[in-house]
PDB file of N, CA and C in Angstrom:
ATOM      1  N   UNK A   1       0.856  -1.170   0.000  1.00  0.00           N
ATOM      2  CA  UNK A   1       0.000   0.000   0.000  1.00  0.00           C
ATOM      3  C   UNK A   1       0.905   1.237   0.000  1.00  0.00           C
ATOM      4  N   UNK A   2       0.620   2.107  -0.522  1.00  0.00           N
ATOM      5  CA  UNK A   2       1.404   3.403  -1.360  1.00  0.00           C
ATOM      6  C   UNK A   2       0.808   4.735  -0.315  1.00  0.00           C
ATOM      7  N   UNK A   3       1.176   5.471  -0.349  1.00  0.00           N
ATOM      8  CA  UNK A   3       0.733   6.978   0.469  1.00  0.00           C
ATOM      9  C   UNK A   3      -0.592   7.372   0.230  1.00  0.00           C
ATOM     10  N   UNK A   4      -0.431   7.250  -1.321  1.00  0.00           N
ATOM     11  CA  UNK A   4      -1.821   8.261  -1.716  1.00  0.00           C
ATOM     12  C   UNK A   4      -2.928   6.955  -1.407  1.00  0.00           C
ATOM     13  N   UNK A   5      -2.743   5.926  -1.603  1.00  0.00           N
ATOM     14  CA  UNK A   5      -3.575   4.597  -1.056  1.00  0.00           C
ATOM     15  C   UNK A   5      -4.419   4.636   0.232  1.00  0.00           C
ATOM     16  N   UNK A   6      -3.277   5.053   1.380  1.00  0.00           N
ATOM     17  CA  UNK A   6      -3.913   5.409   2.768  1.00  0.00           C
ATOM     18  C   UNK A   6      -4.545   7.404   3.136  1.00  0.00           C
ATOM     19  N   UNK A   7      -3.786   7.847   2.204  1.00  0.00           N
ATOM     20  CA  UNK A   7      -4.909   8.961   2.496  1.00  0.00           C
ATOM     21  C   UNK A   7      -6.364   8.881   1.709  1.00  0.00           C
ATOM     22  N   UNK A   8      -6.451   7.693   0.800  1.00  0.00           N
ATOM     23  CA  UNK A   8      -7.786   7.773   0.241  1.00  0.00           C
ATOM     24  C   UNK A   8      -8.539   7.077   1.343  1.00  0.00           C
ATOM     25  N   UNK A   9      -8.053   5.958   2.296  1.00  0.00           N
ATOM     26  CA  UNK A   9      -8.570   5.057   3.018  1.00  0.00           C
ATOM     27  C   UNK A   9      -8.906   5.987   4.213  1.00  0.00           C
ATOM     28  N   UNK A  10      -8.310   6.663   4.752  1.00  0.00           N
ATOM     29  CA  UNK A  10      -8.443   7.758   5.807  1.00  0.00           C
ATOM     30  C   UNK A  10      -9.606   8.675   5.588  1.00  0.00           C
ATOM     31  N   UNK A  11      -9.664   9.535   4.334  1.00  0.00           N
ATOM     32  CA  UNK A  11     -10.706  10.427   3.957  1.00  0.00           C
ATOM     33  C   UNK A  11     -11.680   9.549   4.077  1.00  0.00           C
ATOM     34  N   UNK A  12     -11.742   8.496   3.213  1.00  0.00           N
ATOM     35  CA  UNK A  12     -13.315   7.340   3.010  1.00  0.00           C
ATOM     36  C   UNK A  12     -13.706   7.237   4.541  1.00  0.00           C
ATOM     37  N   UNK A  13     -13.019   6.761   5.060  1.00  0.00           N
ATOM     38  CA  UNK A  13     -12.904   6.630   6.531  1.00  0.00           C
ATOM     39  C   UNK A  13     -13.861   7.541   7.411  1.00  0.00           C
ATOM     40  N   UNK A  14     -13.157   8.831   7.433  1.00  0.00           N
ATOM     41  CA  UNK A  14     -13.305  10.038   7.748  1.00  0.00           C
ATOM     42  C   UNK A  14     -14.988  10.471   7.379  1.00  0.00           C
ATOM     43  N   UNK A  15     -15.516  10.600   5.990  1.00  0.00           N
ATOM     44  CA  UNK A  15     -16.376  10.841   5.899  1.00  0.00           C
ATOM     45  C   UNK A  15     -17.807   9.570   5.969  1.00  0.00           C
ATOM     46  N   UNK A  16     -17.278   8.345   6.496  1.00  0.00           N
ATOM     47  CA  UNK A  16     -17.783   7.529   6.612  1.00  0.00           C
ATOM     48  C   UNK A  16     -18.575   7.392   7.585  1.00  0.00           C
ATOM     49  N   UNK A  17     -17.723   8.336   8.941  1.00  0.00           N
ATOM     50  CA  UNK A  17     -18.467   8.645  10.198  1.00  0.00           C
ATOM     51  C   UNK A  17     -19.692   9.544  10.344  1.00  0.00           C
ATOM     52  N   UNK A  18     -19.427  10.360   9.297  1.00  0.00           N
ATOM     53  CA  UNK A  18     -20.862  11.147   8.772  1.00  0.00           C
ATOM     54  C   UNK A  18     -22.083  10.551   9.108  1.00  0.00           C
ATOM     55  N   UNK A  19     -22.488   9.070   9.270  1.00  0.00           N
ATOM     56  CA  UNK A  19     -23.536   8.282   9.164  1.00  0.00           C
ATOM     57  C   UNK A  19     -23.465   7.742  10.535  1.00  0.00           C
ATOM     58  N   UNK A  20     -22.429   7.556  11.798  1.00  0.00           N
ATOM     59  CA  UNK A  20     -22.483   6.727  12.632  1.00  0.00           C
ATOM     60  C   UNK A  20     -22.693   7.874  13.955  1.00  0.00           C
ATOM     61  N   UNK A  21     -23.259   7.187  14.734  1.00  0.00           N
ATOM     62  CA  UNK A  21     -24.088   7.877  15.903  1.00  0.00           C
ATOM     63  C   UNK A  21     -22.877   7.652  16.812  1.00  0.00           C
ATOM     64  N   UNK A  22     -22.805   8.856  17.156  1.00  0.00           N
ATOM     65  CA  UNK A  22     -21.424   8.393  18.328  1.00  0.00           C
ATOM     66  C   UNK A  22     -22.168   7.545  19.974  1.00  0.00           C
ATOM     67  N   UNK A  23     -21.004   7.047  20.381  1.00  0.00           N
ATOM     68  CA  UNK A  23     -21.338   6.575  21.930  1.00  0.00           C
ATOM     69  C   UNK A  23     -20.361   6.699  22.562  1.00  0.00           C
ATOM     70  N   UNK A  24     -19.128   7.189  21.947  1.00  0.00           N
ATOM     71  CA  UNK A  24     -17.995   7.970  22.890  1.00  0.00           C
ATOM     72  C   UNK A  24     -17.988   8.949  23.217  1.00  0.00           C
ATOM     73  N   UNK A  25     -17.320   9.508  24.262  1.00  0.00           N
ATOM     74  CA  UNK A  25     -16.780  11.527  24.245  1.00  0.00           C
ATOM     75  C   UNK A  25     -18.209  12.116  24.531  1.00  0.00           C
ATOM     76  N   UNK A  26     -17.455  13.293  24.162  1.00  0.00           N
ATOM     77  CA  UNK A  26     -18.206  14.611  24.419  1.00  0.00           C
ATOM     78  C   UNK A  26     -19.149  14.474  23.656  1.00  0.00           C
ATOM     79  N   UNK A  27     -19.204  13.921  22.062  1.00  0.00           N
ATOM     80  CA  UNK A  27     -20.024  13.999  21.025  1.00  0.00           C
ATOM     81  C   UNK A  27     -21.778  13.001  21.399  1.00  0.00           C
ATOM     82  N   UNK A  28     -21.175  11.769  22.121  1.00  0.00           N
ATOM     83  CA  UNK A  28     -21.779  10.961  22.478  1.00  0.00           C
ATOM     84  C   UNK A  28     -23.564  11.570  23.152  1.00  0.00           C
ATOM     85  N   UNK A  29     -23.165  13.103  23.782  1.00  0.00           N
ATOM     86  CA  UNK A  29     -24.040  13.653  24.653  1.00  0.00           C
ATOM     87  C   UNK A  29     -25.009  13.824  23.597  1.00  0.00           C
ATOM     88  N   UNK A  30     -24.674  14.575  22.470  1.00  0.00           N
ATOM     89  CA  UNK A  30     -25.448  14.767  21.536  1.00  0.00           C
ATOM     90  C   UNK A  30     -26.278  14.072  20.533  1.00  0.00           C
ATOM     91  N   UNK A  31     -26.002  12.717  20.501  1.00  0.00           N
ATOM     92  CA  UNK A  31     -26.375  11.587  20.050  1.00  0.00           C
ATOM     93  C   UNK A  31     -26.914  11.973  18.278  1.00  0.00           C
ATOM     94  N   UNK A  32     -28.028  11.906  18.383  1.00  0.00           N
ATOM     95  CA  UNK A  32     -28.741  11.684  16.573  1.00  0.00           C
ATOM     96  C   UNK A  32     -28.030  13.243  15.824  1.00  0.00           C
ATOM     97  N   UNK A  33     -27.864  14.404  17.061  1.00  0.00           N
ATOM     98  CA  UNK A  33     -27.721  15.626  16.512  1.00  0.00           C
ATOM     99  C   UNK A  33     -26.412  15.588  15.456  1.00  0.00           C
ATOM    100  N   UNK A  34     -25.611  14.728  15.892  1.00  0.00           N
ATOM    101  CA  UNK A  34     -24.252  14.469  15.457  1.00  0.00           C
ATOM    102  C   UNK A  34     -24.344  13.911  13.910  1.00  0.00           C
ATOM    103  N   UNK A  35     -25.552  13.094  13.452  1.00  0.00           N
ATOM    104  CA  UNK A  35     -25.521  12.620  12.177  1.00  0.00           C
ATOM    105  C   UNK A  35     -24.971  13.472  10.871  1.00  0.00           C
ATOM    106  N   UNK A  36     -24.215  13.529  10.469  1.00  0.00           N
ATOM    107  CA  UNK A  36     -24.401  14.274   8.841  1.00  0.00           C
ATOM    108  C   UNK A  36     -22.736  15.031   9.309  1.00  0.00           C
ATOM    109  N   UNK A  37     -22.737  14.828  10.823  1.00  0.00           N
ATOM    110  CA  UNK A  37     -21.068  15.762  10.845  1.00  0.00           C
ATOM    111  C   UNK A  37     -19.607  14.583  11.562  1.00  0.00           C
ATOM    112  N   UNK A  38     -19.096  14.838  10.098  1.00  0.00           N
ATOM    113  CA  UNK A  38     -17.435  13.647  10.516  1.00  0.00           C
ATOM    114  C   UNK A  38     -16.933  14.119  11.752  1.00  0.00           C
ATOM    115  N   UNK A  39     -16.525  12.828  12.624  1.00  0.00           N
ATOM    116  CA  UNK A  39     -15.884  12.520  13.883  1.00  0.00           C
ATOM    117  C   UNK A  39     -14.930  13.572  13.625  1.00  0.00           C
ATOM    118  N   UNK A  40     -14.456  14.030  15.084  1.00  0.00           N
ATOM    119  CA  UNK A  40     -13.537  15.038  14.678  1.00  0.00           C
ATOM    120  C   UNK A  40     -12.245  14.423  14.795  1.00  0.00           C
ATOM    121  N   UNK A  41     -12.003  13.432  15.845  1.00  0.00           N
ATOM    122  CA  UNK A  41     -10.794  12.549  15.376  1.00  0.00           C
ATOM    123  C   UNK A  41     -10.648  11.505  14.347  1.00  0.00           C
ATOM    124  N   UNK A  42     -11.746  11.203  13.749  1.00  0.00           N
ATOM    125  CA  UNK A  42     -11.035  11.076  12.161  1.00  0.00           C
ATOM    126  C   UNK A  42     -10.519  11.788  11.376  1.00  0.00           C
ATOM    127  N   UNK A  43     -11.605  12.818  11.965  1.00  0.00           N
ATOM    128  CA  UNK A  43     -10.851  14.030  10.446  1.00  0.00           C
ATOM    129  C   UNK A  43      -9.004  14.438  10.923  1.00  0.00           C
ATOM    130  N   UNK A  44      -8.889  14.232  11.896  1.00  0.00           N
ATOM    131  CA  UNK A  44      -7.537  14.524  12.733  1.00  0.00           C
ATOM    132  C   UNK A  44      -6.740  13.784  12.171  1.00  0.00           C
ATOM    133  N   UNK A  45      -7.205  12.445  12.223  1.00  0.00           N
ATOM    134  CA  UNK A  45      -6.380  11.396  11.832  1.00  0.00           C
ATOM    135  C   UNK A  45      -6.553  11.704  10.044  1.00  0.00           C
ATOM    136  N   UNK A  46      -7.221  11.731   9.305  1.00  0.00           N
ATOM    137  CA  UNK A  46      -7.192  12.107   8.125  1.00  0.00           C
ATOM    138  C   UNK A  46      -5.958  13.314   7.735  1.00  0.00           C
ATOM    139  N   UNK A  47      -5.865  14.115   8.798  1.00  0.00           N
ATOM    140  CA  UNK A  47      -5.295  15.402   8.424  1.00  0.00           C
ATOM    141  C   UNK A  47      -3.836  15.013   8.575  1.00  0.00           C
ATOM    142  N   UNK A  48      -3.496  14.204   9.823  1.00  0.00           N
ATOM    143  CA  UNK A  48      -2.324  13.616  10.025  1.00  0.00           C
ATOM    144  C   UNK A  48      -1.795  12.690   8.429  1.00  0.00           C
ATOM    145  N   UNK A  49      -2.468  11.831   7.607  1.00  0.00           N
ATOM    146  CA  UNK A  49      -2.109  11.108   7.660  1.00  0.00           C
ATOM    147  C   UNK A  49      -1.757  11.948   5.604  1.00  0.00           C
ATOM    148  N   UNK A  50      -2.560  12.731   5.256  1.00  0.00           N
ATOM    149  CA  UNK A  50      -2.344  13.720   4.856  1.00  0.00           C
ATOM    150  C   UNK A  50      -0.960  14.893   4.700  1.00  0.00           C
ATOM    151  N   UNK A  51      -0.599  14.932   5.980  1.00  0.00           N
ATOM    152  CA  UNK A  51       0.232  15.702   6.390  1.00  0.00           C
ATOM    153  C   UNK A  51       2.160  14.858   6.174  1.00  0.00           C
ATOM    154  N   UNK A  52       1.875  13.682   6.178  1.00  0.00           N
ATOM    155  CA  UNK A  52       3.062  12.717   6.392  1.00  0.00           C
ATOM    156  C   UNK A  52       3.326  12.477   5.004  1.00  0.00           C
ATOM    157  N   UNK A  53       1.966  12.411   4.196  1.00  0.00           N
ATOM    158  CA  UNK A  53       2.239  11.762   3.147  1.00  0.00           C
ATOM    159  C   UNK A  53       2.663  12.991   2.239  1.00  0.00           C
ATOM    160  N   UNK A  54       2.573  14.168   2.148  1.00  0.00           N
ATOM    161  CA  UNK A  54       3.461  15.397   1.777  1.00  0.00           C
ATOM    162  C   UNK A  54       4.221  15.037   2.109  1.00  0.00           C
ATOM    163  N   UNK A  55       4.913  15.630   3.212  1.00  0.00           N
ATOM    164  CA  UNK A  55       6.411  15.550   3.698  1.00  0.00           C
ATOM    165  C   UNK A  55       6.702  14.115   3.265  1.00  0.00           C
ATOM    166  N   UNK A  56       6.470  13.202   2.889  1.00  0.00           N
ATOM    167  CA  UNK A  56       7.471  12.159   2.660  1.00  0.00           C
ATOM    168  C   UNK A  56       7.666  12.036   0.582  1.00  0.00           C
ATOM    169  N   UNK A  57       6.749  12.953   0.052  1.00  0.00           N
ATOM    170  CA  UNK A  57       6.870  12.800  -1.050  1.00  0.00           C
ATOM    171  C   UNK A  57       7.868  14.316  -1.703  1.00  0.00           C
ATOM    172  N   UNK A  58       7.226  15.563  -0.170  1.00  0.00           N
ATOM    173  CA  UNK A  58       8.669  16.072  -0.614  1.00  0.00           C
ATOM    174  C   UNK A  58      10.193  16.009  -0.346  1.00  0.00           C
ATOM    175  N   UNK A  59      10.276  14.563   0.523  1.00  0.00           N
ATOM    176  CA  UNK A  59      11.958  14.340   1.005  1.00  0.00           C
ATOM    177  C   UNK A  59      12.379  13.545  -0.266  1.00  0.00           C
ATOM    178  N   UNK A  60      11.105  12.949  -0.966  1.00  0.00           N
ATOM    179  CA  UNK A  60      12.132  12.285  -2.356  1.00  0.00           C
ATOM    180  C   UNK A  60      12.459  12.648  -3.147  1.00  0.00           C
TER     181      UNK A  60
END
């Protein structure tokens, strides 16, 4: 698996949560209100994973 491979898997990921009702955290309080808006630590992790895969394509 290649860079741009896992930032597509991350985003899909990311906006995948769009649909799932949280039962963790802070978000959890809010329950159904949360539908239609991505986890914010996916999108974190999206942004991270984003962020690596630059910097490693501009060290080559």
């Amino acid at each position: 698996m290649h860079d741009g491979e896992r930032v597509r898997f991350t985003a899909a990921g990311a906006e995948a949560t769009k649909q799932m009702k949280p039962v963790h955290g802070r978000a959890a309080y809010y329950g159904e209100k949360c539908l239609g808006n991505p986890d914010g630590g996916a999108v974190v992790g999206q942004l991270i994973f984003e962020a690596l895969s630059r910097y490693e394509a501009a060290r080559e």
